[in-house]
Structures are given as structure tokens and as C-alpha cells.
C-alpha atoms as a PDB file:
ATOM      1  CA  UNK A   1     -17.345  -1.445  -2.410  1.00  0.00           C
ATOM      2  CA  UNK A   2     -17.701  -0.721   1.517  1.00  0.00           C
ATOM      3  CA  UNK A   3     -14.890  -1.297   3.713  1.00  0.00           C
ATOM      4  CA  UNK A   4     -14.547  -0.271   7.511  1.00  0.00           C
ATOM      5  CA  UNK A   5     -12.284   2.389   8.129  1.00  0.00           C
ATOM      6  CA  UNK A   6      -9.803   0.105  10.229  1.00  0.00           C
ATOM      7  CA  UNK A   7      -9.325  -2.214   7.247  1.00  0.00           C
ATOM      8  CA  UNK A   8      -9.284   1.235   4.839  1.00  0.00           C
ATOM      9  CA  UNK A   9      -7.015   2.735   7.204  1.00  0.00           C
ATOM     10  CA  UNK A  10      -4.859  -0.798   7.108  1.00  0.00           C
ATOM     11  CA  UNK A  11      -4.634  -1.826   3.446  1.00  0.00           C
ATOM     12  CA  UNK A  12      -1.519   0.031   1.998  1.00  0.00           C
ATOM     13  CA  UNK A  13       0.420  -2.118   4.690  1.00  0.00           C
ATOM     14  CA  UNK A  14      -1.403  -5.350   4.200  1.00  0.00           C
ATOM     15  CA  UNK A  15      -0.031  -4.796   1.004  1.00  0.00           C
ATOM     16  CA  UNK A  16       2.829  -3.974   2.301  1.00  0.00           C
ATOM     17  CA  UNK A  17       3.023  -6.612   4.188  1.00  0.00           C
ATOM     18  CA  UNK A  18       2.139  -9.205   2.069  1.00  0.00           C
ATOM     19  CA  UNK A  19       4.539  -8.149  -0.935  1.00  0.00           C
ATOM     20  CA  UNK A  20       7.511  -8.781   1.381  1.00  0.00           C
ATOM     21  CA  UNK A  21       5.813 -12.255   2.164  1.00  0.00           C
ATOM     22  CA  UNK A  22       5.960 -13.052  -1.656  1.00  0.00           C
ATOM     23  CA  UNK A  23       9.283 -11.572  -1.729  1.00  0.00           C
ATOM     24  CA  UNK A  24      10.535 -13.839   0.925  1.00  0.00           C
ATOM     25  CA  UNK A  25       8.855 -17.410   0.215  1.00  0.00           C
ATOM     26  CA  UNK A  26       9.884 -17.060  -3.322  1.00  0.00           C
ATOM     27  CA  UNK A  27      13.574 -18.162  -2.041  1.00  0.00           C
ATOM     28  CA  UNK A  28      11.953 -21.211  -0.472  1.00  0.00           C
ATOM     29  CA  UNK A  29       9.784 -22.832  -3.283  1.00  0.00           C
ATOM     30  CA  UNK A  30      10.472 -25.128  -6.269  1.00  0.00           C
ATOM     31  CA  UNK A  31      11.750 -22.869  -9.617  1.00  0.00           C
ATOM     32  CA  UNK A  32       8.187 -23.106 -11.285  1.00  0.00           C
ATOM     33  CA  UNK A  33       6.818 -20.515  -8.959  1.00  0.00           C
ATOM     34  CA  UNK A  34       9.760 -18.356  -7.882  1.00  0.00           C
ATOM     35  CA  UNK A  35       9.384 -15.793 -11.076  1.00  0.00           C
ATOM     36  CA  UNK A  36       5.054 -15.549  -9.761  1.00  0.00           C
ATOM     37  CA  UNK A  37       5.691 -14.851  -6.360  1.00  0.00           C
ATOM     38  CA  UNK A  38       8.453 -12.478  -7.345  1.00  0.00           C
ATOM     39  CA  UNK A  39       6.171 -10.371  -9.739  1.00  0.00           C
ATOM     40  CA  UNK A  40       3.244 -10.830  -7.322  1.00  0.00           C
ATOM     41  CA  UNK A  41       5.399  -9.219  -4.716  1.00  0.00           C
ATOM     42  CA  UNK A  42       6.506  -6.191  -6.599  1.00  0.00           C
ATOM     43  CA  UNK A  43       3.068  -5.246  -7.674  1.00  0.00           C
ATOM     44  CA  UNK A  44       2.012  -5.305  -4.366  1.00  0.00           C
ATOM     45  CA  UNK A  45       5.032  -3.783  -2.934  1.00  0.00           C
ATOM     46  CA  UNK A  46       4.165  -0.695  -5.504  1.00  0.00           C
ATOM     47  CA  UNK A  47       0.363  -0.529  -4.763  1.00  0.00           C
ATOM     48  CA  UNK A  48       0.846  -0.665  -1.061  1.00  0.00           C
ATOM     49  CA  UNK A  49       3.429   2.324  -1.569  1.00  0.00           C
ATOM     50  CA  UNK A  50       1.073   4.642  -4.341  1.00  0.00           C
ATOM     51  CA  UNK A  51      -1.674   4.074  -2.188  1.00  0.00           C
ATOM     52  CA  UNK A  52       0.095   5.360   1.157  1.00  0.00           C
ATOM     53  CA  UNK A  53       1.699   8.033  -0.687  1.00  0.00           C
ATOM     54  CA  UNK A  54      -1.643   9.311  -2.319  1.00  0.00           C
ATOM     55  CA  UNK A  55      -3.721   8.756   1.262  1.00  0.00           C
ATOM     56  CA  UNK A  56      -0.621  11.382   2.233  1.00  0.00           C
ATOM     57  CA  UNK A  57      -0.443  13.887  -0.276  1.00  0.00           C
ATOM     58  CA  UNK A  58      -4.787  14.185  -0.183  1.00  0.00           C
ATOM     59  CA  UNK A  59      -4.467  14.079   3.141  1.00  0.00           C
ATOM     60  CA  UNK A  60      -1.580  17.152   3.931  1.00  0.00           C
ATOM     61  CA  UNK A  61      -3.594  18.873   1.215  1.00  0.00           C
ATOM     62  CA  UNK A  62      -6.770  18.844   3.090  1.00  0.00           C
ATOM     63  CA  UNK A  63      -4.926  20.157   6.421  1.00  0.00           C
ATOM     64  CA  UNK A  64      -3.253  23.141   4.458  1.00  0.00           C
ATOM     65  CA  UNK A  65      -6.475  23.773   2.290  1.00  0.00           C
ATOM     66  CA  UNK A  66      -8.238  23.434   5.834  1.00  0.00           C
ATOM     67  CA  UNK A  67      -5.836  26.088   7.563  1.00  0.00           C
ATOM     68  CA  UNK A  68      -6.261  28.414   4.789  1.00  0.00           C
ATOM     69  CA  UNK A  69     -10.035  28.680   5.160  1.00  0.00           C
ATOM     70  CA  UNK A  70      -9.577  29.237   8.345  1.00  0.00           C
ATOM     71  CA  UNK A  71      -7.173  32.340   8.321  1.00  0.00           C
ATOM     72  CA  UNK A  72      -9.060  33.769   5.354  1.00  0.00           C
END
């Protein structure tokens, strides 16, 4: 699957983003879907975190494998 790189670039905090919005609106609905919402909004709570962190780590890796090339 293809995906620009703004909406690459933007999908750990759509995540993000919408994990807090499950988080939040499961105080406001009827009982039935309150334990959903609340596991919906973990997992993407998690996956918008692991995927930032990984983007970061590869990322710092590249510079310092970069850097060293360069000096070499």
C-alpha cells in the first residue's frame, strides 16, 4: 500500500489522536460500548506510540550511520 508522505509523515498522531477520542467519548456513551471504545483506544494509543518511536530510532540511526560514512 501507497500513501503520500504527508499522511505517512501524519499517521502515528492520527492515531494518536484518535485513541484519546475513544478514550474520551467512552465516558459519554451508554455501558454496552464503554469497555470497546476503551480497548479501541489503547490499541491505538500503543500503535500511534511504537510507530513514532520506531520512525525515531530508524531515523537517528540513519543520521549517525550517515555521519559516520562521512568522517570515514
Amino acid at each position: 500500500m501507497w500513501l503520500s508522505r504527508p499522511v505517512y509523515e501524519l499517521l502515528p498522531y492520527l492515531y494518536i489522536v484518535m485513541g484519546v477520542l475513544f478514550l474520551g467519548s467512552a465516558s459519554f456513551v451508554s455501558h454496552q460500548w464503554t469497555n470497546l471504545l476503551l480497548l479501541l483506544g489503547v490499541i491505538l494509543l500503543i500503535l500511534g506510540a511504537v510507530l513514532w518511536l520506531r520512525r525515531r530510532d530508524y531515523r537517528r540511526g540513519q543520521s549517525e550511520y550517515n555521519s559516520r560514512s562521512l568522517d570515514d
